[in-house]
Protein backbone atom coordinates (compact mmCIF):
# COMPACT_ATOMS: atom_id res chain seq x y z
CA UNK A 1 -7.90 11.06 11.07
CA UNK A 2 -9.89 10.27 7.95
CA UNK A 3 -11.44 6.17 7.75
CA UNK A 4 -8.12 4.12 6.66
CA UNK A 5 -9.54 0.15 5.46
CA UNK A 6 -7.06 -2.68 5.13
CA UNK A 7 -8.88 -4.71 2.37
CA UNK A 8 -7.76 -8.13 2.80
CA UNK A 9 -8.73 -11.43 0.77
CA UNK A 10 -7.18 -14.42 -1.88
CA UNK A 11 -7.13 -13.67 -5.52
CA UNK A 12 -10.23 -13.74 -7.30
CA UNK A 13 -12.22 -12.85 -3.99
CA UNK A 14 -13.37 -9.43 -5.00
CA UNK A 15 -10.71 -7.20 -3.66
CA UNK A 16 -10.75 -4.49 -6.99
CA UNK A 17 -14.37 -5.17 -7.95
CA UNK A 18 -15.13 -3.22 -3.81
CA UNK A 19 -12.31 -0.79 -4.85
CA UNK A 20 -15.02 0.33 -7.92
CA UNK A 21 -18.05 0.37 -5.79
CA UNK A 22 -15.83 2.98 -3.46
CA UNK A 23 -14.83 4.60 -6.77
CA UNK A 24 -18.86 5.22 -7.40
CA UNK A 25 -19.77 6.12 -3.74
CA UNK A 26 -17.14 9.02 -4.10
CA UNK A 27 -18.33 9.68 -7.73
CA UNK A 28 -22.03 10.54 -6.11
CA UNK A 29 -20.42 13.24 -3.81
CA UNK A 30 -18.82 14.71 -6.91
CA UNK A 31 -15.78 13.41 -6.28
CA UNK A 32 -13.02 11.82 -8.60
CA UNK A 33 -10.51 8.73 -7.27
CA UNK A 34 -6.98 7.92 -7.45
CA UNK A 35 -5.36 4.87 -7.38
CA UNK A 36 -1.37 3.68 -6.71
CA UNK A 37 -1.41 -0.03 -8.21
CA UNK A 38 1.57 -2.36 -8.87
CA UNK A 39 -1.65 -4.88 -9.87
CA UNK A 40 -4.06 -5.96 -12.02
CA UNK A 41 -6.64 -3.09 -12.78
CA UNK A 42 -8.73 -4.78 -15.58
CA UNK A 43 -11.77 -4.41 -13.69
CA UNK A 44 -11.40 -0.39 -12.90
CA UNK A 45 -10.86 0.15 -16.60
CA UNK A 46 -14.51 1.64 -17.22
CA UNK A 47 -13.84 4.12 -13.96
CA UNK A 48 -10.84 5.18 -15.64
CA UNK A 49 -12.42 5.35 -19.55
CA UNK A 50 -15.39 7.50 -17.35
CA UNK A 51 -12.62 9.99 -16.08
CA UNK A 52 -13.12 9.31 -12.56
CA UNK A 53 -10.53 7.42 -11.71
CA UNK A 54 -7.00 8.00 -11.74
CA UNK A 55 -4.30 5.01 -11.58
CA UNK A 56 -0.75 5.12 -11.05
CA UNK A 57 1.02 1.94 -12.23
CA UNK A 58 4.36 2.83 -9.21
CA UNK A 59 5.66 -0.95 -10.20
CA UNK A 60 7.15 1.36 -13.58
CA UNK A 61 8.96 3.83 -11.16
CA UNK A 62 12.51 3.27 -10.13
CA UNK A 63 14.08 3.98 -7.01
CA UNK A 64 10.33 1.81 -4.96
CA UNK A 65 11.28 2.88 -1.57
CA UNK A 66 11.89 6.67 -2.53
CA UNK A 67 8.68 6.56 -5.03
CA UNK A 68 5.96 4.69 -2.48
CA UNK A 69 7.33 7.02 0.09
CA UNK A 70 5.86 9.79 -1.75
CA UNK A 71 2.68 8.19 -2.99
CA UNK A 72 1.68 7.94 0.22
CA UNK A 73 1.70 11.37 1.07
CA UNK A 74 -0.22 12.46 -1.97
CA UNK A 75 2.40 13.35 -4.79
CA UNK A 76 1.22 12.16 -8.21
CA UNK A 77 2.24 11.96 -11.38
CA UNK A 78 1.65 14.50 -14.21
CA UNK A 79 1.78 11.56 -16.33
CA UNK A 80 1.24 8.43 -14.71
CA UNK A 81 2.67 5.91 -17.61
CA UNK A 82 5.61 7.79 -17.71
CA UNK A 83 8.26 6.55 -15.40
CA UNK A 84 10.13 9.78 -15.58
CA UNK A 85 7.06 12.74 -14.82
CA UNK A 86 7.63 14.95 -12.27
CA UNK A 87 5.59 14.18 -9.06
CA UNK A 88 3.12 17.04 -8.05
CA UNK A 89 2.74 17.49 -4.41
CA UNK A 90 -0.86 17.33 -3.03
CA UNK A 91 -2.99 20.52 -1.87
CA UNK A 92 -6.57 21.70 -0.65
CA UNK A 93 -7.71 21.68 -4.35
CA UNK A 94 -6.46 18.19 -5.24
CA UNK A 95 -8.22 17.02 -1.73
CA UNK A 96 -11.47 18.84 -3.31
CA UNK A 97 -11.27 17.09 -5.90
CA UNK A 98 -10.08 13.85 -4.92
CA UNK A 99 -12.29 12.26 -2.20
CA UNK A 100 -10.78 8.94 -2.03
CA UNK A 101 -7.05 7.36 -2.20
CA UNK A 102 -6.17 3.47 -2.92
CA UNK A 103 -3.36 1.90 -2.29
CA UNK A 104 -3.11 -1.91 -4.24
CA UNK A 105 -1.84 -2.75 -1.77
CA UNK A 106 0.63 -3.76 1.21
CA UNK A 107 1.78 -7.71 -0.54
CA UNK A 108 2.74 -6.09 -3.56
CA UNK A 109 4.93 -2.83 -2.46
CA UNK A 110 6.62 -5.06 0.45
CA UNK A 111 7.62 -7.45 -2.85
CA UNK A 112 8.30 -4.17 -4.59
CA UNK A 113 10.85 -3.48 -1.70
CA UNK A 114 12.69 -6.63 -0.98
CA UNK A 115 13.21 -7.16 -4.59
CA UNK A 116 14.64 -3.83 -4.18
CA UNK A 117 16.95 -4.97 -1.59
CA UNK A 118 17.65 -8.39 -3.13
CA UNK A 119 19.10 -6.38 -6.00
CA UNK A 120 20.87 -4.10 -4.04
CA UNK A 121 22.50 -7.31 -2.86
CA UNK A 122 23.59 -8.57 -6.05
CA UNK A 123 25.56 -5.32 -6.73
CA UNK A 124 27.58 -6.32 -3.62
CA UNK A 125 26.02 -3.67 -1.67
CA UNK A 126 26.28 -4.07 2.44
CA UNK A 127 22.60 -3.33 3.96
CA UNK A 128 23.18 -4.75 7.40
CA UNK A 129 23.48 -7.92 8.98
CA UNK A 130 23.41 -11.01 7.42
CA UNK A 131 23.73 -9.49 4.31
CA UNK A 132 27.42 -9.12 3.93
CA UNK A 133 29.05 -10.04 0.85
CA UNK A 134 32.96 -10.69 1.05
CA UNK A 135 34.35 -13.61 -0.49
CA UNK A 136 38.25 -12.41 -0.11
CA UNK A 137 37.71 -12.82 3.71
CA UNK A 138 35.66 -15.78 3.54
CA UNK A 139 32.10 -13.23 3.91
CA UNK A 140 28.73 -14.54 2.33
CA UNK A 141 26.23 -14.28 4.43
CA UNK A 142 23.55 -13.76 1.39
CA UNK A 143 23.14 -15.17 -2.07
CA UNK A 144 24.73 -12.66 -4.44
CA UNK A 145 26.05 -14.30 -7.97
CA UNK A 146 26.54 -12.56 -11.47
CA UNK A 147 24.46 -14.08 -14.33
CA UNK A 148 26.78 -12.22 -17.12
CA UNK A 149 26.12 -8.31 -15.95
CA UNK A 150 23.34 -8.99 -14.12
CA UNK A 151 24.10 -9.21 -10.41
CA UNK A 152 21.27 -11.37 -8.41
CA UNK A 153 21.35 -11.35 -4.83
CA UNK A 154 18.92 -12.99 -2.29
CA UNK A 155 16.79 -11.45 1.04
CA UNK A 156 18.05 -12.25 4.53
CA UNK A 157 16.31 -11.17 7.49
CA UNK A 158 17.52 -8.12 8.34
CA UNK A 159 15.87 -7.11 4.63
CA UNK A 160 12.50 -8.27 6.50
CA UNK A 161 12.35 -6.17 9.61
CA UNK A 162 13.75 -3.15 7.00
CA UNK A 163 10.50 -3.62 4.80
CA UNK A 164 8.22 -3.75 8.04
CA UNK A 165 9.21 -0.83 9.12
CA UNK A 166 9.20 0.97 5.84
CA UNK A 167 5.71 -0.37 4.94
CA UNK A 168 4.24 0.91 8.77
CA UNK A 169 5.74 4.08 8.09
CA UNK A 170 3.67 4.76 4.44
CA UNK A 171 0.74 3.41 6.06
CA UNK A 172 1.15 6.45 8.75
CA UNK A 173 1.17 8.63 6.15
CA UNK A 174 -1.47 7.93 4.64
CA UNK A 175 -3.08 8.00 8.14
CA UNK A 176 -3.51 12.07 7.83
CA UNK A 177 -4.54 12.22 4.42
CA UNK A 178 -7.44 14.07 4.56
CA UNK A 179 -9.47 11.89 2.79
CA UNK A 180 -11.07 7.84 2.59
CA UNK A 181 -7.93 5.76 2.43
CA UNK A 182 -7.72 1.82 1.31
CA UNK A 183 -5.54 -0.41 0.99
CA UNK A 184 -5.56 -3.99 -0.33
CA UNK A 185 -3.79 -6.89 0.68
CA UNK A 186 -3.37 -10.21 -0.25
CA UNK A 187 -4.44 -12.97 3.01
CA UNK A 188 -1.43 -14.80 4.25
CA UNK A 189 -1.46 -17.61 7.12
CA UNK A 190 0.41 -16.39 10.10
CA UNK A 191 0.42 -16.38 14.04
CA UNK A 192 -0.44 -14.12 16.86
CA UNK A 193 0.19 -14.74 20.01
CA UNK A 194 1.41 -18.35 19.17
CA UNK A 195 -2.38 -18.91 18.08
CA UNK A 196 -2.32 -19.27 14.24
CA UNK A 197 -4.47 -16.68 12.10
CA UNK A 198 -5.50 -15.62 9.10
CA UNK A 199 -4.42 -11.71 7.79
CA UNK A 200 -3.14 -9.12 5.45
CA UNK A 201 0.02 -10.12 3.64
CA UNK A 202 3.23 -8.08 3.94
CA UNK A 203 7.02 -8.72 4.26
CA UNK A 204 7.37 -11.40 6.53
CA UNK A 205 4.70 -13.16 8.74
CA UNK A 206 5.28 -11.20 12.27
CA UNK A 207 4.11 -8.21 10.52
CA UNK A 208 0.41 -9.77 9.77
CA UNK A 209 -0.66 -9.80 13.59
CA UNK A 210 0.56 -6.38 13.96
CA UNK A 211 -1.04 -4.85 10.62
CA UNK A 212 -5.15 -4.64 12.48
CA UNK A 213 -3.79 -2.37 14.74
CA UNK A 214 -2.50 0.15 11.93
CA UNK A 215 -6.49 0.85 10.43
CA UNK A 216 -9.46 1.92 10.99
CA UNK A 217 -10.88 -1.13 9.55
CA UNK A 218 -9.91 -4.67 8.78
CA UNK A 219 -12.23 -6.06 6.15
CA UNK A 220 -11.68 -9.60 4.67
CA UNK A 221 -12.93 -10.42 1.06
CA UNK A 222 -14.14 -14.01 1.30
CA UNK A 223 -16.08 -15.93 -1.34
CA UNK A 224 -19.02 -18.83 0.19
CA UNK A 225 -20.38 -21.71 -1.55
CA UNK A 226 -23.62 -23.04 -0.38
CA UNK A 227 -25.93 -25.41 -2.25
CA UNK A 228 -23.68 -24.51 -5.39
CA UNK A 229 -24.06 -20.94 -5.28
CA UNK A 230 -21.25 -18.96 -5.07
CA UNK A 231 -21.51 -16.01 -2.99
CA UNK A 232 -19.34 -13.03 -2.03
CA UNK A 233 -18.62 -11.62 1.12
CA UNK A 234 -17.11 -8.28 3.26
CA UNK A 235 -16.34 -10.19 6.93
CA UNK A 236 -16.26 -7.15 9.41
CA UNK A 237 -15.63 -9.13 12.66
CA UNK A 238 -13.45 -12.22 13.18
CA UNK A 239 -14.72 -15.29 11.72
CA UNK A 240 -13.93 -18.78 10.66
CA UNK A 241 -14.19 -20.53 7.85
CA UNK A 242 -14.52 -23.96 8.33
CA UNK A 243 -13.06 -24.51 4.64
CA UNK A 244 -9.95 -23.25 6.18
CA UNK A 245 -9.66 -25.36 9.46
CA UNK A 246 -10.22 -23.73 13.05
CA UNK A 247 -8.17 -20.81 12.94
CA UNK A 248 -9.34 -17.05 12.39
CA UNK A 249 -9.68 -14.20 9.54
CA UNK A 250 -8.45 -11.34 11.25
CA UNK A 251 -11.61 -8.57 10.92
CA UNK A 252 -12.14 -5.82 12.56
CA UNK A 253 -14.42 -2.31 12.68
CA UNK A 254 -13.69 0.71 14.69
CA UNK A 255 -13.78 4.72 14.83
CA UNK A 256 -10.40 6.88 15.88
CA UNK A 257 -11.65 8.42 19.32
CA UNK A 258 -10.26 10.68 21.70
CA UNK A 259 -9.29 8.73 25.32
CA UNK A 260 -11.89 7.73 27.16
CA UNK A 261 -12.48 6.07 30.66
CA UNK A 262 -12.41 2.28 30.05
CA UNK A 263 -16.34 2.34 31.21
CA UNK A 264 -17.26 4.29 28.45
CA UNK A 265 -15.07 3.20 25.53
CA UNK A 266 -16.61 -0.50 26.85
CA UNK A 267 -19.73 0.93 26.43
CA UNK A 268 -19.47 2.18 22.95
CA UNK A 269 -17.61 -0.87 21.79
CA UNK A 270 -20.79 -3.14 22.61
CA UNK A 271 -23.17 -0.70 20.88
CA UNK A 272 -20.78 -1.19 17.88
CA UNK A 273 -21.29 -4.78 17.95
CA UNK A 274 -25.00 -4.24 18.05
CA UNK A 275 -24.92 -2.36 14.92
CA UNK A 276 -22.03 -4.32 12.83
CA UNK A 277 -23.16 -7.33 11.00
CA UNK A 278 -20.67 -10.31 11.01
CA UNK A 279 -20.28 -9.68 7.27
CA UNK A 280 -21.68 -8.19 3.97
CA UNK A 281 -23.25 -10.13 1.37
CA UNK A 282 -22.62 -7.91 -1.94
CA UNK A 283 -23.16 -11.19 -4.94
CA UNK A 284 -24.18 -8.87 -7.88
CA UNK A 285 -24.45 -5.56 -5.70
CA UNK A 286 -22.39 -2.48 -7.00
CA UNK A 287 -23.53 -0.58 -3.97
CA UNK A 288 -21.39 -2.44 -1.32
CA UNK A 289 -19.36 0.50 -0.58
CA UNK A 290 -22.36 2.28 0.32
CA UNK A 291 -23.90 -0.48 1.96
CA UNK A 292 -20.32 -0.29 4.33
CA UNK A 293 -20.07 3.20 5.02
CA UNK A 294 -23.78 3.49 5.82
CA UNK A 295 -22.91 0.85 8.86
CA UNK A 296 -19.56 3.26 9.77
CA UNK A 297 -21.86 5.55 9.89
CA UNK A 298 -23.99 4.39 12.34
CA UNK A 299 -21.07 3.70 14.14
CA UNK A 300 -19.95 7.06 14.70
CA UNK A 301 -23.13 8.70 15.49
CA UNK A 302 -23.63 5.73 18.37
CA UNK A 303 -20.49 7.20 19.92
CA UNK A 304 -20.88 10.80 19.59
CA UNK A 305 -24.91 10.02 21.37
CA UNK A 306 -23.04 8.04 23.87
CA UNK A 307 -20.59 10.72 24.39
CA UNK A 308 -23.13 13.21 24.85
CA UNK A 309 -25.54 11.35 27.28
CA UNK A 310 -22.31 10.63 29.73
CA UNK A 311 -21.63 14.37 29.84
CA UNK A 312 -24.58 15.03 30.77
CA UNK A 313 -24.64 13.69 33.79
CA UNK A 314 -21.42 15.43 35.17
């Protein structure tokens, strides 16, 4: 499985400034980008004048649940403004070409999806329960009104668990493409374990515990002012910012292995900590994504010595 990042952090943190330095690190192994947005992509716009990135503005698309579905396993656009191309199916030359897939990000498709819902709902459509709509038998269970022709309807919480599940399910897929995967998120209060935290946004707050366990990497884009200098940061471990009060930013480094003997994976997880910083501090630095995948690097190759030396003495 191929490095998946959950890029998580407020507005104005950073978040699509990192997505360019990843666009460059691919550009020096002659690679090209691509990019499935329903954001703000004002700050790629040189990648994309340069030819080496590739954006796909999905919020256009009709039909989100269908269209993110297959964005997710590869398919692209011929013509990415217009709502209507035909989506091309990926294959070993658009992976040779292609070296790196974003996703911006998890907040904005789950929106993308419960609006989808909500106006399924105002069309008097039944999508489960608590979302019944009835009013000769006495049924509302939602908020579904006609404004003239246009039918608005509300989100209940069946819609929630729905969007969960459909947003776990495109991050899977984009678990085996064959290539550096990221997606962005927007950082959302929540709780784990009754404890209260600080993670990636998506439909619903049970859904932010559970989202570190569905990447490679948890990153969090933070910004730090000391003595009136504004710095930025990639967190790779749990931290705290005091800023925030006492509770944690959910971060998080690790490498896909095969199963191994508690011993050993315990012993590869503390050379891991040896070698991860608590965070990155990229103010003014274009190379941050190299910066990054020089520490996964060093990451890996800790495991596969470790590996090694414990066969040896079978």
């Amino acid at each position: 499985m191929a490095n998946m990042i959950c890029l998580h952090g407020d507005s104005g943190n950073g978040k699509t400034s990192v997505l360019g330095s990843f666009v460059q690190y691919v550009m020096k192994q002659a690679g090209k980008a691509r990019l499935v947005t329903a954001d703000n992509i004002d700050v790629l716009e040189p990648y994309i004048d340069a030819g080496c990135l590739e954006v796909w503005p999905i919020a256009l698309w009709d039909h989100p649940f269908e269209v993110i579905d297959y964005a997710t396993q590869g398919y692209f656009p011929v013509d990415p403004k217009d709502p209507k191309s035909k989506l091309v199916a990926p294959s070993a030359e658009t992976w040779a070409t292609y070296k790196l897939m974003m996703f911006e990000g998890l907040s904005h498709f789950s929106d993308m999806l419960m609006k989808r819902l909500a106006d399924l709902g105002g069309e008097g459509k039944y999508l489960g329960p608590g979302t019944r709509v009835n009013p000769s038998k006495g049924e509302a269970d939602m908020i579904s009104f006609k404004d003239g022709e246009y039918g608005v309807g509300g989100n209940s919480m069946t819609h929630y668990g729905l969007v969960q599940k459909e947003m776990r399910k495109n991050i899977l897929n984009t678990s085996v493409l064959p290539v550096q995967t990221i997606w962005t998120a927007h950082t959302i209060k929540a709780t784990e374990d009754t404890r209260p935290i600080y993670g990636p946004q998506l439909a619903g707050l049970k859904a932010t515990a559970k989202a570190q366990a569905w990447f490679s990497s948890t990153i969090h884009a933070h910004t730090v002012e000391e003595k009136g200098k504004m710095s930025y940061r990639l967190y790779l471990k749990e931290h705290v910012d005091k800023s925030c009060g006492p509770y944690p930013f959910k971060a998080l480094q690790r490498i896909p292995l095969p199963l191994l003997d508690s011993k050993l994976q315990q012993t590869i997880t503390n050379k891991w900590n040896e070698i991860v910083p608590e965070y990155i501090d990229w103010t003014n630095d274009s190379t941050v994504a190299e910066r990054y995948m020089e520490i996964r690097n060093k990451m890996r190759n800790a495991a596969k010595q470790i590996i090694i030396e414990s066969n040896k003495g079978e």
